[in-house]
C-alpha atoms as a PDB file:
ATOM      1  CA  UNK A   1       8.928 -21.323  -6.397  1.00  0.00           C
ATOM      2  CA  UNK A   2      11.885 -21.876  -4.425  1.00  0.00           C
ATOM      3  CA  UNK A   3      13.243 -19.665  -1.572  1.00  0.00           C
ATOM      4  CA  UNK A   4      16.957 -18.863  -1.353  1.00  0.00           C
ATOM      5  CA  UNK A   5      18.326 -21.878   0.945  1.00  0.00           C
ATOM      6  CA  UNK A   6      19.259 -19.556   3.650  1.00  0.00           C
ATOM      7  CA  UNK A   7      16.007 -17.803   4.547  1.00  0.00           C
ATOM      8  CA  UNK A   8      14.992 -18.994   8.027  1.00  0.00           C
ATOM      9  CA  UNK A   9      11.424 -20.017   8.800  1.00  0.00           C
ATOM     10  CA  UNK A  10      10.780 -18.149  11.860  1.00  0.00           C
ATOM     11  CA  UNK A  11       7.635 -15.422  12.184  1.00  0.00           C
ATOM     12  CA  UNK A  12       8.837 -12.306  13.596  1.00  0.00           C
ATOM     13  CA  UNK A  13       6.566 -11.168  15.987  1.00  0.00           C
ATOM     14  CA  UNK A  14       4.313  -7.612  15.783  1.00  0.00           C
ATOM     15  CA  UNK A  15       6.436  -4.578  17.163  1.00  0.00           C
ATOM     16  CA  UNK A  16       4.809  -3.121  20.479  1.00  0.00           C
ATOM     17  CA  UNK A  17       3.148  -0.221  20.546  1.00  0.00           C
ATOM     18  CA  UNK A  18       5.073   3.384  20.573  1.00  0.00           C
ATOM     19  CA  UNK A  19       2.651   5.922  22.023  1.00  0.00           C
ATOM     20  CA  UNK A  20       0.003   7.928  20.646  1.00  0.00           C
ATOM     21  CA  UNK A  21       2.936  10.651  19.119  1.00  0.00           C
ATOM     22  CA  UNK A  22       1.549  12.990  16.648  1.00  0.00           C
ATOM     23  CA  UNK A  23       1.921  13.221  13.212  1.00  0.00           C
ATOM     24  CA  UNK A  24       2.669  16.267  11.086  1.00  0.00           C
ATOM     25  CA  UNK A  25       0.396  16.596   8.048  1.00  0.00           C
ATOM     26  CA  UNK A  26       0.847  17.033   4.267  1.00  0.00           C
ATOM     27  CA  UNK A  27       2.377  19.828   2.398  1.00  0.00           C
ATOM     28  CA  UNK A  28      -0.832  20.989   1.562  1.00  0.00           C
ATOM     29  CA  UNK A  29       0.436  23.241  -1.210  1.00  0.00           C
ATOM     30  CA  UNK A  30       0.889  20.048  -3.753  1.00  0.00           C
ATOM     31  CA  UNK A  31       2.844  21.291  -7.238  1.00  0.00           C
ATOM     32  CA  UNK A  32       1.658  20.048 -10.390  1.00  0.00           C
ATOM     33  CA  UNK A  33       3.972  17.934 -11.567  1.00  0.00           C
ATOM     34  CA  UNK A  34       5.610  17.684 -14.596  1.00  0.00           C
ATOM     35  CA  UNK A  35       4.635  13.929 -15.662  1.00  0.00           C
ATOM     36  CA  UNK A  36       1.274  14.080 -16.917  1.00  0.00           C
ATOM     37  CA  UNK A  37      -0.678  10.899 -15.848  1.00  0.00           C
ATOM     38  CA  UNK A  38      -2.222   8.479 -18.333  1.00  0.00           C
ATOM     39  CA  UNK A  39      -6.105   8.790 -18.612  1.00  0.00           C
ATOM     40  CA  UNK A  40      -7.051   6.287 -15.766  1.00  0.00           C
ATOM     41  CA  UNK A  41      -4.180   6.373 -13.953  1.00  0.00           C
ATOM     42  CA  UNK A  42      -4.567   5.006  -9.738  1.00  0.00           C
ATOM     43  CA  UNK A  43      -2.846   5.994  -6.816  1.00  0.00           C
ATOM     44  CA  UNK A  44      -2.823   2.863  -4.899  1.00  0.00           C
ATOM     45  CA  UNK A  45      -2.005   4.071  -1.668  1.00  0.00           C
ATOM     46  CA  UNK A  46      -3.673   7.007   0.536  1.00  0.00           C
ATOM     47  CA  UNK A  47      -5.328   7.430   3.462  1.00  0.00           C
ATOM     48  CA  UNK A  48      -8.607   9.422   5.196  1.00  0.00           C
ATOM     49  CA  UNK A  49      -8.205  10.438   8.224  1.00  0.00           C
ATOM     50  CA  UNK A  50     -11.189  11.604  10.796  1.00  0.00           C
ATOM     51  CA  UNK A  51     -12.588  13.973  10.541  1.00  0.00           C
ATOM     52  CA  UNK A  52     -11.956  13.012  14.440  1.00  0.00           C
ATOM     53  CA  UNK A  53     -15.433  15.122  15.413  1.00  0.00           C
ATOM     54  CA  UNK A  54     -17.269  11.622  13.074  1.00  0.00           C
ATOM     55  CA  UNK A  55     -14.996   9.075  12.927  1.00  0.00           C
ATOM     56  CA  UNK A  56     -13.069   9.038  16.598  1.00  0.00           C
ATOM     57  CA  UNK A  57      -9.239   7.739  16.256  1.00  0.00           C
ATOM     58  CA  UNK A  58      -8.495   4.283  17.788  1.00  0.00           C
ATOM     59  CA  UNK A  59      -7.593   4.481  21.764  1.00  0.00           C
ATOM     60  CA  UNK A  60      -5.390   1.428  20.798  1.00  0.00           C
ATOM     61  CA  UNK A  61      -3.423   3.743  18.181  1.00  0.00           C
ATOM     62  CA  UNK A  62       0.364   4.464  17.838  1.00  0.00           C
ATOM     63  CA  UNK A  63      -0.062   7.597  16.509  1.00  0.00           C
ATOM     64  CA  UNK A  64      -2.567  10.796  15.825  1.00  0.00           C
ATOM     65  CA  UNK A  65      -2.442  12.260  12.349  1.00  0.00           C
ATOM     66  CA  UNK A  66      -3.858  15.276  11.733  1.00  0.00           C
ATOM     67  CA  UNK A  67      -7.244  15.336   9.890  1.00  0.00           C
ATOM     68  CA  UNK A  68      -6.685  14.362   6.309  1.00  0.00           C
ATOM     69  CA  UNK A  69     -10.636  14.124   4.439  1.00  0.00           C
ATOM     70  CA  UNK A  70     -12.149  12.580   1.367  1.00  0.00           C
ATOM     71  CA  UNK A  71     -12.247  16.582   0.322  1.00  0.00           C
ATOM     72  CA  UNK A  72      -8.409  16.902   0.880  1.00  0.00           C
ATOM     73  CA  UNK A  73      -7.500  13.940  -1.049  1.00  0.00           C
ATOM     74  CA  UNK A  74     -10.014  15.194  -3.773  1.00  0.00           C
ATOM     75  CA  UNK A  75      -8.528  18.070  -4.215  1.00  0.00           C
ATOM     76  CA  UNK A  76      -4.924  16.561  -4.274  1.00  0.00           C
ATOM     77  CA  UNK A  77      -5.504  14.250  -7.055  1.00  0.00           C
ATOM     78  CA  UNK A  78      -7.122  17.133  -9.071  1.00  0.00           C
ATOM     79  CA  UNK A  79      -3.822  18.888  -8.731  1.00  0.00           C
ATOM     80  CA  UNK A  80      -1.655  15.599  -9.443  1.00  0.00           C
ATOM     81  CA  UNK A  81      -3.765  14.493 -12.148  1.00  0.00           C
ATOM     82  CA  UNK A  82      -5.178  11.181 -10.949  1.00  0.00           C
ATOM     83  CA  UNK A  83      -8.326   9.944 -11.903  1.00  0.00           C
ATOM     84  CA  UNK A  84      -8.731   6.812  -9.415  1.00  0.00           C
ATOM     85  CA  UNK A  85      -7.508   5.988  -5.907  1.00  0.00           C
ATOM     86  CA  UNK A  86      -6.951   3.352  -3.454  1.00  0.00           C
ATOM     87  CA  UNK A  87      -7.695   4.229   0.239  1.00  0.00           C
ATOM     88  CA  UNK A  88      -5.888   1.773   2.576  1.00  0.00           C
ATOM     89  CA  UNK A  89      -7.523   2.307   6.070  1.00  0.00           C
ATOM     90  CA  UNK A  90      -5.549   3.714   8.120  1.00  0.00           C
ATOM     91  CA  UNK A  91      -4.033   2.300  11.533  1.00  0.00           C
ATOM     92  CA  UNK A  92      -5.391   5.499  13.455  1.00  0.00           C
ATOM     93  CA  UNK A  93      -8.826   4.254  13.227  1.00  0.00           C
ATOM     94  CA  UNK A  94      -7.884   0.410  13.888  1.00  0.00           C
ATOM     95  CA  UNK A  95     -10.256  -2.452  12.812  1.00  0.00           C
ATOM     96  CA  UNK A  96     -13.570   0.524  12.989  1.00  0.00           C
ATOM     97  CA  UNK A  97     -13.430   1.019   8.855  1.00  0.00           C
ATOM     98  CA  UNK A  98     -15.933   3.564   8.987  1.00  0.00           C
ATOM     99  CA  UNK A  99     -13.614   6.618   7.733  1.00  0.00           C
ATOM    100  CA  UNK A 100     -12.422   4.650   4.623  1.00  0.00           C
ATOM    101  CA  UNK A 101     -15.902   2.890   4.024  1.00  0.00           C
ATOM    102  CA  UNK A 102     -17.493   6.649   4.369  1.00  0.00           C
ATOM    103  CA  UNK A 103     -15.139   7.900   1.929  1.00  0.00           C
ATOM    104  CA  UNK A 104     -15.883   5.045  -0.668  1.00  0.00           C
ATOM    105  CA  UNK A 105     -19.801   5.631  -0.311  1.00  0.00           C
ATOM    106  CA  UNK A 106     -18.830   9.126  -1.789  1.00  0.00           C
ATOM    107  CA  UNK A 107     -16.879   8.453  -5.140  1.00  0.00           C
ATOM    108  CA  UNK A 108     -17.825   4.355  -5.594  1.00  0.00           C
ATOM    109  CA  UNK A 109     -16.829   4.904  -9.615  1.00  0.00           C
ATOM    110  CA  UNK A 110     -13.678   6.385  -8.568  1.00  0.00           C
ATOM    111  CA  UNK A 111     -12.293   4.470  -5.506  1.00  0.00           C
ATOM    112  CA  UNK A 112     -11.870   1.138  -3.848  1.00  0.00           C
ATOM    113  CA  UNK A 113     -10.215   0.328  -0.313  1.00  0.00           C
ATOM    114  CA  UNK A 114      -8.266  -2.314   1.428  1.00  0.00           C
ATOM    115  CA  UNK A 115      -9.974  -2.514   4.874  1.00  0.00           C
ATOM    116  CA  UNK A 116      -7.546  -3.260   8.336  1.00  0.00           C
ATOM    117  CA  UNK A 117     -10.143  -5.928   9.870  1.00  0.00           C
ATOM    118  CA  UNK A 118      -9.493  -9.265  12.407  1.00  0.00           C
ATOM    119  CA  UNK A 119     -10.121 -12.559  11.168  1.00  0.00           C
ATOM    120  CA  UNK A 120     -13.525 -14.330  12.918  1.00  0.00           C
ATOM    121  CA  UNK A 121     -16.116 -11.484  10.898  1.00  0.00           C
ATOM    122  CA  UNK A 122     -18.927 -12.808   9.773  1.00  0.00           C
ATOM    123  CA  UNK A 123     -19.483 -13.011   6.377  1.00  0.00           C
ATOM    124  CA  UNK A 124     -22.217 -10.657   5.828  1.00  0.00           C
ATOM    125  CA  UNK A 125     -19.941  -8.069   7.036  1.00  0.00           C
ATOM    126  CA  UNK A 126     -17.059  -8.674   5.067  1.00  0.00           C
ATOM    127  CA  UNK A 127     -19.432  -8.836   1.555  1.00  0.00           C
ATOM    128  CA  UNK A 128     -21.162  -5.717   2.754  1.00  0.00           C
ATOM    129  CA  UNK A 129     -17.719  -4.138   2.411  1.00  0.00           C
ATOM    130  CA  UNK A 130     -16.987  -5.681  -0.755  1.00  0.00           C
ATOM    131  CA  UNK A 131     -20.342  -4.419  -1.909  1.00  0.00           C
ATOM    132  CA  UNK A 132     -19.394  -1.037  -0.442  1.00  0.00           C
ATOM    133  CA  UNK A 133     -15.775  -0.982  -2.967  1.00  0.00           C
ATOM    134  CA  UNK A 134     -13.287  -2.916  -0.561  1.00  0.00           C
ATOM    135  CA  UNK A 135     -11.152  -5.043  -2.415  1.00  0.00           C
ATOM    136  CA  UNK A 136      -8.362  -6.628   0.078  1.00  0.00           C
ATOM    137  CA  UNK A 137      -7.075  -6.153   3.539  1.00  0.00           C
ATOM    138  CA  UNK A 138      -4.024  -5.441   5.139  1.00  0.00           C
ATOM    139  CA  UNK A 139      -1.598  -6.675   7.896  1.00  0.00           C
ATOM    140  CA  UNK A 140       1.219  -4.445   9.807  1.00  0.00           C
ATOM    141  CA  UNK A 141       3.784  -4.781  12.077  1.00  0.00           C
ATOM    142  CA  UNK A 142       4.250  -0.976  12.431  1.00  0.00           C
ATOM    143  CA  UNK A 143       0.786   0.002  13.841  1.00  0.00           C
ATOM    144  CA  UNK A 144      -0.843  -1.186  17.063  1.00  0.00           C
ATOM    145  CA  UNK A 145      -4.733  -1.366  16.869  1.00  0.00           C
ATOM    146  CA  UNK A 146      -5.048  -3.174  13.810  1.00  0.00           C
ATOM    147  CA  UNK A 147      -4.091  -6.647  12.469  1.00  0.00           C
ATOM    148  CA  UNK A 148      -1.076  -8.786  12.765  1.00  0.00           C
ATOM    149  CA  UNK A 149       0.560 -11.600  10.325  1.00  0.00           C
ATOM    150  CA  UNK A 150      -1.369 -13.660  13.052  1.00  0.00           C
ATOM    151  CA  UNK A 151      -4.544 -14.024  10.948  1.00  0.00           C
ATOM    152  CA  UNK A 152      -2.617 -14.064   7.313  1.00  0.00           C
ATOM    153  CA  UNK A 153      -3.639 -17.695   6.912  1.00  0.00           C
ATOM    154  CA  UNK A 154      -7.144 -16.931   8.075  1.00  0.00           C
ATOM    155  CA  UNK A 155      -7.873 -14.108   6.310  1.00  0.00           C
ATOM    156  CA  UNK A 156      -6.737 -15.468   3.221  1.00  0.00           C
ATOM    157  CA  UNK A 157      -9.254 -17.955   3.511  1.00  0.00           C
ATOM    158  CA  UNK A 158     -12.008 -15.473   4.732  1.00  0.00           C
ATOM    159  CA  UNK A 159     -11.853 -13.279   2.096  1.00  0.00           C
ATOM    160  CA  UNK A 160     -10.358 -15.320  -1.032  1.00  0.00           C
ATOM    161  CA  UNK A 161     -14.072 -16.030  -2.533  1.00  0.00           C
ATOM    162  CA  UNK A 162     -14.668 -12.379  -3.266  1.00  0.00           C
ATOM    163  CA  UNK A 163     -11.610 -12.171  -5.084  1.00  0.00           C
ATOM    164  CA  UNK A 164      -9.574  -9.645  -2.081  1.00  0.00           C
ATOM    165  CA  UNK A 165      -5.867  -9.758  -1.842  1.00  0.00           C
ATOM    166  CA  UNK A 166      -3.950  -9.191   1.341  1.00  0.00           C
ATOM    167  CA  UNK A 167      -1.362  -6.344   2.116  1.00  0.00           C
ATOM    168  CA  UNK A 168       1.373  -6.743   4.123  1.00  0.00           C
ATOM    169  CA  UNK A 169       2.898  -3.695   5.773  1.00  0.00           C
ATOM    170  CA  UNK A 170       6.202  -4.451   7.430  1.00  0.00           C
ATOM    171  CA  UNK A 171       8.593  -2.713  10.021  1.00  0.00           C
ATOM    172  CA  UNK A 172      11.567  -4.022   9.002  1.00  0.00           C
ATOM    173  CA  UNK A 173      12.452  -6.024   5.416  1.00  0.00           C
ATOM    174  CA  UNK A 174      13.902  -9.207   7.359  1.00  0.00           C
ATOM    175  CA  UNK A 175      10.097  -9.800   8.111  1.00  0.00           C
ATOM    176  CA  UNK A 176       9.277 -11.048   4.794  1.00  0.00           C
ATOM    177  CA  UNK A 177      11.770 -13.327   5.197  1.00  0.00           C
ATOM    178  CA  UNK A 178       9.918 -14.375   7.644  1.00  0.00           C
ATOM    179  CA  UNK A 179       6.638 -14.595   6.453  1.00  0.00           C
ATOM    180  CA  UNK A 180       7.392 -15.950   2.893  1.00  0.00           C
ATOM    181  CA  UNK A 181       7.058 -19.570   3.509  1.00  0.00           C
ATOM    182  CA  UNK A 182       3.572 -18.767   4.416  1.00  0.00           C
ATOM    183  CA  UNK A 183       2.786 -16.454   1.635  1.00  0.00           C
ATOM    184  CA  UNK A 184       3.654 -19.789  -0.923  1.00  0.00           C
ATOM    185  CA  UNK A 185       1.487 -21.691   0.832  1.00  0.00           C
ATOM    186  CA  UNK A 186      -2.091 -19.366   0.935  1.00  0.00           C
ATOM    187  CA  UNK A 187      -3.976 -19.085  -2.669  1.00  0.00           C
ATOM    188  CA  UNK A 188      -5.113 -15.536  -2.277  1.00  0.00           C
ATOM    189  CA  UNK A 189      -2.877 -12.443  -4.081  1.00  0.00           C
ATOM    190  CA  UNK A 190      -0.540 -10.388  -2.077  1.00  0.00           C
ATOM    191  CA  UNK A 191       0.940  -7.032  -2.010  1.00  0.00           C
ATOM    192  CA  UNK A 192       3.824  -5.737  -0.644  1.00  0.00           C
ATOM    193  CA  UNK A 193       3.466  -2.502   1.001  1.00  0.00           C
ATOM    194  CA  UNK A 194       6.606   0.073   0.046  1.00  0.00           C
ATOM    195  CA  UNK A 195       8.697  -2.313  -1.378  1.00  0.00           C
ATOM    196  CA  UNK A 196       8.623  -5.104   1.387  1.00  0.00           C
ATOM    197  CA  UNK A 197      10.460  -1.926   3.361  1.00  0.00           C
ATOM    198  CA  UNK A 198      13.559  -2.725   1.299  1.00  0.00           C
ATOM    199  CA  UNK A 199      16.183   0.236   2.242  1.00  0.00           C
ATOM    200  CA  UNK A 200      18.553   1.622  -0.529  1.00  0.00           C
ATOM    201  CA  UNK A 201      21.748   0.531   1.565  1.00  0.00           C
ATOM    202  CA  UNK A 202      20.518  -3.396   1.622  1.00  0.00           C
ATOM    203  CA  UNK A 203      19.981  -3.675  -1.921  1.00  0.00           C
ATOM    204  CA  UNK A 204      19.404  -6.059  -5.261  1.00  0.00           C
ATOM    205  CA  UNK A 205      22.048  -8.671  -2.962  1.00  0.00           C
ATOM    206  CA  UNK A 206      20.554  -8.789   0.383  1.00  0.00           C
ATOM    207  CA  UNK A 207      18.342 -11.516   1.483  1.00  0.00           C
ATOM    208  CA  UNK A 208      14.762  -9.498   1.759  1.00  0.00           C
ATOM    209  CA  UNK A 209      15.024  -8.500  -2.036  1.00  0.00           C
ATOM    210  CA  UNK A 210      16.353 -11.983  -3.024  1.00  0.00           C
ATOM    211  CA  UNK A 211      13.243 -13.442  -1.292  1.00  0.00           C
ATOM    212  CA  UNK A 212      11.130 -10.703  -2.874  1.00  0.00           C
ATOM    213  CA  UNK A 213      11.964 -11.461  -6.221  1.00  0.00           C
ATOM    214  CA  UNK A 214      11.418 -15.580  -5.653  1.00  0.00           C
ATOM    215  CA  UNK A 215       8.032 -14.433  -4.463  1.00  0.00           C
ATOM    216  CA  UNK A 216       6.854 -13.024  -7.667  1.00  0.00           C
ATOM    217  CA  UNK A 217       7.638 -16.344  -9.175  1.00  0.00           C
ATOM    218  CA  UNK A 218       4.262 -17.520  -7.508  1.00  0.00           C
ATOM    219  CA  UNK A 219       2.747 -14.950  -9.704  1.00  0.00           C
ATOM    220  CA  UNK A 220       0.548 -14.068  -7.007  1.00  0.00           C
ATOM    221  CA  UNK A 221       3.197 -11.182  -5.696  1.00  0.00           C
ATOM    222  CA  UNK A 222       2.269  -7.431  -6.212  1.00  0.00           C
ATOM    223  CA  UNK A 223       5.235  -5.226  -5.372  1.00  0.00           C
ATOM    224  CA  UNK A 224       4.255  -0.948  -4.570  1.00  0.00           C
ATOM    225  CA  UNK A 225       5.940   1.177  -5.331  1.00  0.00           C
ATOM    226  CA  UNK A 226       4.897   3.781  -2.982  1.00  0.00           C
ATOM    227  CA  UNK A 227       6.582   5.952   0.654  1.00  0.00           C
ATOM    228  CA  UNK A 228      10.346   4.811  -1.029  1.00  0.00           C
ATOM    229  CA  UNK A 229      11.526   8.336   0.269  1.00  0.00           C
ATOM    230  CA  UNK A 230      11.470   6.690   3.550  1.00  0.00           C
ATOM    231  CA  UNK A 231      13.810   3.614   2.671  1.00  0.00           C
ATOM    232  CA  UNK A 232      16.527   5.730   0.773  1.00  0.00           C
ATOM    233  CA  UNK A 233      19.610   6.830   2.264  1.00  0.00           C
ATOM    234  CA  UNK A 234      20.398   9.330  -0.671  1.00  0.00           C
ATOM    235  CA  UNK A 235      18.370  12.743  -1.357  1.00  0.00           C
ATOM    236  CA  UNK A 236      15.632  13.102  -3.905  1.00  0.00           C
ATOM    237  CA  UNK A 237      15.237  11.304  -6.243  1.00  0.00           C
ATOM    238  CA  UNK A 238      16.893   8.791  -4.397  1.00  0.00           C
ATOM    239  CA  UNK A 239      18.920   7.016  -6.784  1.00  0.00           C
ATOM    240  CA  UNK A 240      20.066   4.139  -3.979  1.00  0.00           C
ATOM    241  CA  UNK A 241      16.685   3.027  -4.969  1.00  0.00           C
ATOM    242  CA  UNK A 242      16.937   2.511  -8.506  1.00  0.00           C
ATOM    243  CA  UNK A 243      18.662  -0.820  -9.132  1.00  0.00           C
ATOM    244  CA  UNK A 244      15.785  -2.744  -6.804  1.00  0.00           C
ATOM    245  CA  UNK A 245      12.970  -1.110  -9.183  1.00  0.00           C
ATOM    246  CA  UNK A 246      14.880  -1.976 -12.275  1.00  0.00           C
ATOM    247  CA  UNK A 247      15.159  -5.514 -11.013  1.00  0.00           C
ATOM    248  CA  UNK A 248      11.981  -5.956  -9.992  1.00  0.00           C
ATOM    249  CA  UNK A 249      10.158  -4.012 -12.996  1.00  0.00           C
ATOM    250  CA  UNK A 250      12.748  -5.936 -15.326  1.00  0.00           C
ATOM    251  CA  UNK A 251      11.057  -9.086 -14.214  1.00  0.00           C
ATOM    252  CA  UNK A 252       7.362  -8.856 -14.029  1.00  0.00           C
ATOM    253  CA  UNK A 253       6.216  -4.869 -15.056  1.00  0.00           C
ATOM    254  CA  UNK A 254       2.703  -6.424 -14.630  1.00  0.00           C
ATOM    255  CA  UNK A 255       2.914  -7.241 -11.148  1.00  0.00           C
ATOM    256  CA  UNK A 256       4.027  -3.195 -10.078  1.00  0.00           C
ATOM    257  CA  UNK A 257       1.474  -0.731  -8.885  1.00  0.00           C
ATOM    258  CA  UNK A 258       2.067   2.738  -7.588  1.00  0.00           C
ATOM    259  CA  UNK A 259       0.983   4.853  -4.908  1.00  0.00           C
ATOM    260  CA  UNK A 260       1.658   8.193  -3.289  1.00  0.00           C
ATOM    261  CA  UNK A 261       1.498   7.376   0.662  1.00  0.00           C
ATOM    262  CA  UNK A 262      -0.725  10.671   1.178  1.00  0.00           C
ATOM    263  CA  UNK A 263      -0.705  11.947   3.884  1.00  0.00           C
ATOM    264  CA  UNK A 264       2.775  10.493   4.630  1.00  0.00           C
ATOM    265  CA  UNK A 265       1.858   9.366   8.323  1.00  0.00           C
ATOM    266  CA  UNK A 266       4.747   8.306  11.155  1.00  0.00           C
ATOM    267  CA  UNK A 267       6.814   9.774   8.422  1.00  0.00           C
ATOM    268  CA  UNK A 268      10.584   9.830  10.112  1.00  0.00           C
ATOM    269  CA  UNK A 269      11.758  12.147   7.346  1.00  0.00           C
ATOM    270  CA  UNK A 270      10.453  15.819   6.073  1.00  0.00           C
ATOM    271  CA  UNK A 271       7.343  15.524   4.519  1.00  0.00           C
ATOM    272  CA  UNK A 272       7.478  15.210   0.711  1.00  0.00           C
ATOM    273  CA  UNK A 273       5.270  16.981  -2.037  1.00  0.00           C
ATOM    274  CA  UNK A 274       3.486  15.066  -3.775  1.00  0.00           C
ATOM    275  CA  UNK A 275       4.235  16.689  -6.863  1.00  0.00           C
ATOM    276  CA  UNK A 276       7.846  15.757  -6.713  1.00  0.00           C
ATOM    277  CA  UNK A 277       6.485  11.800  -6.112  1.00  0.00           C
ATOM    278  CA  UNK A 278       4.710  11.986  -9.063  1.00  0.00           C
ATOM    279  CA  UNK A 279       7.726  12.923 -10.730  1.00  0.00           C
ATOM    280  CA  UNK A 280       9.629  10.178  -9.777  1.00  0.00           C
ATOM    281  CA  UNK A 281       7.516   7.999 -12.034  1.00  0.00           C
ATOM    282  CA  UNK A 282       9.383   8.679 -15.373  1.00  0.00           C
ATOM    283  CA  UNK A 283      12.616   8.027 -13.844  1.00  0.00           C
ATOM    284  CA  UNK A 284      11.245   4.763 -11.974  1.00  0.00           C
ATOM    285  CA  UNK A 285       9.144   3.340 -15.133  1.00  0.00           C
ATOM    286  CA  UNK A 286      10.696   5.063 -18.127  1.00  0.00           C
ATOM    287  CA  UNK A 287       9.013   3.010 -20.765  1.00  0.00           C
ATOM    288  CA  UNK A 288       5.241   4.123 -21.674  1.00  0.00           C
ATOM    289  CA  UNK A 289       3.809   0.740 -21.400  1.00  0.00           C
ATOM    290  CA  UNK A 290       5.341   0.054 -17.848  1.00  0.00           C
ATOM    291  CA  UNK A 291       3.576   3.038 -16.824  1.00  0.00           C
ATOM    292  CA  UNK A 292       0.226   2.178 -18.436  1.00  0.00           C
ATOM    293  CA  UNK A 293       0.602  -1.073 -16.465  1.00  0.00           C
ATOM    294  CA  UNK A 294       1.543   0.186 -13.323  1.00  0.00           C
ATOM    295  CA  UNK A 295      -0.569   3.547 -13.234  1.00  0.00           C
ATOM    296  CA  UNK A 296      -3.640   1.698 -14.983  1.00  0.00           C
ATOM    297  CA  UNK A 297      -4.228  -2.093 -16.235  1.00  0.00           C
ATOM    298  CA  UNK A 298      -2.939  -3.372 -13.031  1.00  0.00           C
ATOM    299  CA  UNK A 299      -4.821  -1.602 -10.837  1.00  0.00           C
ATOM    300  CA  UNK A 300      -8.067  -1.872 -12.692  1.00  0.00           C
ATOM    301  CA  UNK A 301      -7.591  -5.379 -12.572  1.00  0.00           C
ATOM    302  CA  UNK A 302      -6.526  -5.963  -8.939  1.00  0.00           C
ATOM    303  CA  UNK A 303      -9.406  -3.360  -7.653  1.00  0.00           C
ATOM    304  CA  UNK A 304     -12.041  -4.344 -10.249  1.00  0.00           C
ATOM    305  CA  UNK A 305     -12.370  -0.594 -11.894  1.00  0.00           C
ATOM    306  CA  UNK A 306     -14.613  -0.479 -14.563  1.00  0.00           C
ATOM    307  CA  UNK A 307     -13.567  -0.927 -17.469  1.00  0.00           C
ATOM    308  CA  UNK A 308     -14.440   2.005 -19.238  1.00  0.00           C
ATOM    309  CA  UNK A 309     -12.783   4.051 -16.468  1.00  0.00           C
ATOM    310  CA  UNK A 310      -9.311   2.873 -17.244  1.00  0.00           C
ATOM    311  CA  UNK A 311     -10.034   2.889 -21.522  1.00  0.00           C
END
């Protein structure tokens, strides 16, 4: 793979801290949506929160959700009709995993999580959450508390025997710039949280979604489709968004996932129902077999579902 010639080499460094503000919740009156999901189908991205009585919120934190439980998100996916999910611990709690790893204890045939953990664990940590449904762990440059692109290389190599990927969660697209060079160089797979952070006024010509589509070249390069309400300049369904997803699904429909972003934390516009998300997924993947991949195969494969779950 070659990056475009004009993509700089430099590591942007981890945004500061911005305060413990709160964080409204979920519409928790979800509609059923229209689209009806294929048997099997994952949501790739959600979050537990607390409860904050068992499972204390990080005093490192840059923000305080409201309680958001493994019953909550049950009873949302009932209503959306998803049969898996993919909890992605969230910054609130910082590197303690306990929320998430509680949550997987409770549905293992169901669920699977990407833990937020430093490099330097030992190993019979790490394989006690793989045995307990992890499957990959994630970097940000929005949240304080948790893990920067500071152990990217190290992680990689911590966790690339059991078969994890790493997740990248950026604050601003012009970071995976940034980071790219690395991301050739490290064997594990890699996804990139909400589009790389790709806003509808940048585009299919600017220099983030160039680099983004070299990087699925390496074949290693998962791209989620998930919280794109948030990098849209138009009202739902956000149209500005469309010509980056038909590029990108254009090119490698195996390498897409979905997720929902439930509950929506540090959310700087209103609050979305889910219902209306899930709806979005005909007009993003119109073609049955793009959804099958994105809503099933490739998340069975990348979070080692059983088979028979995803038939």
């Amino acid at each position: 793979m070659s990056l475009p010639a004009d993509a700089p080499a430099s590591i942007s460094p981890a945004v500061p801290a911005r305060g413990m503000h709160a964080c409204p919740g979920p519409d928790r009156h979800p509609r059923t949506p229209s689209f009806r999901m294929p048997r099997g189908a994952c949501d790739t991205h959600v979050h537990v929160f607390g409860p904050a009585a068992r499972f204390p919120y990080s005093p490192q934190r840059s923000y305080t959700p409201e309680d958001c439980t493994f019953e909550d998100l049950a009873a949302l996916h009932r209503t959306l009709g998803i049969d898996r999910a993919v909890i992605v611990h969230g910054g609130a709690h910082g590197t303690d995993n306990s929320a998430t790893l509680d949550a997987l204890d409770r549905d293992p045939q169901r669920l699977r999580g990407v833990a937020v953990i430093p490099s330097g664990l030992r190993e019979a940590e790490i394989a006690d959450m793989h045995r307990r449904g992890m499957r990959g762990c994630r970097m940000s440059t929005v949240v304080s508390g948790g893990a920067s692109f500071d152990h990217l290389e190290r992680l990689s190599a911590e966790t690339f025997d059991l078969g994890w990927h790493l997740v990248l969660h950026f604050n601003r697209a012009s970071e995976l710039v940034d980071v790219a060079a690395r991301l050739e160089r490290i064997r594990s797979p890699f996804v990139l949280d909400h589009m790389a952070r790709i806003g509808g006024a940048e585009g299919v010509e600017s220099l983030p979604f160039k680099v983004l589509m070299s990087l699925l070249d390496t074949d290693r390069c998962y791209v989620k489709l998930a919280s794109l309400y948030r990098l849209s300049a138009l009202p739902y369904p956000h149209p500005d968004m469309m010509p980056m997803i038909e590029r990108v699904v254009e090119a490698r429909p195996d390498r897409v996932i979905w997720g929902s972003n439930w509950p929506h934390p540090i959310c700087p516009v209103p609050i979305p129902n889910d219902g209306d998300l899930v709806d979005l997924i005909p007009l993003w993947l119109p073609d049955a077999q793009a959804q099958h991949l994105a809503l099933v195969e490739t998340p069975a494969a990348l979070y080692g579902f059983d088979a028979d779950v995803a038939a």
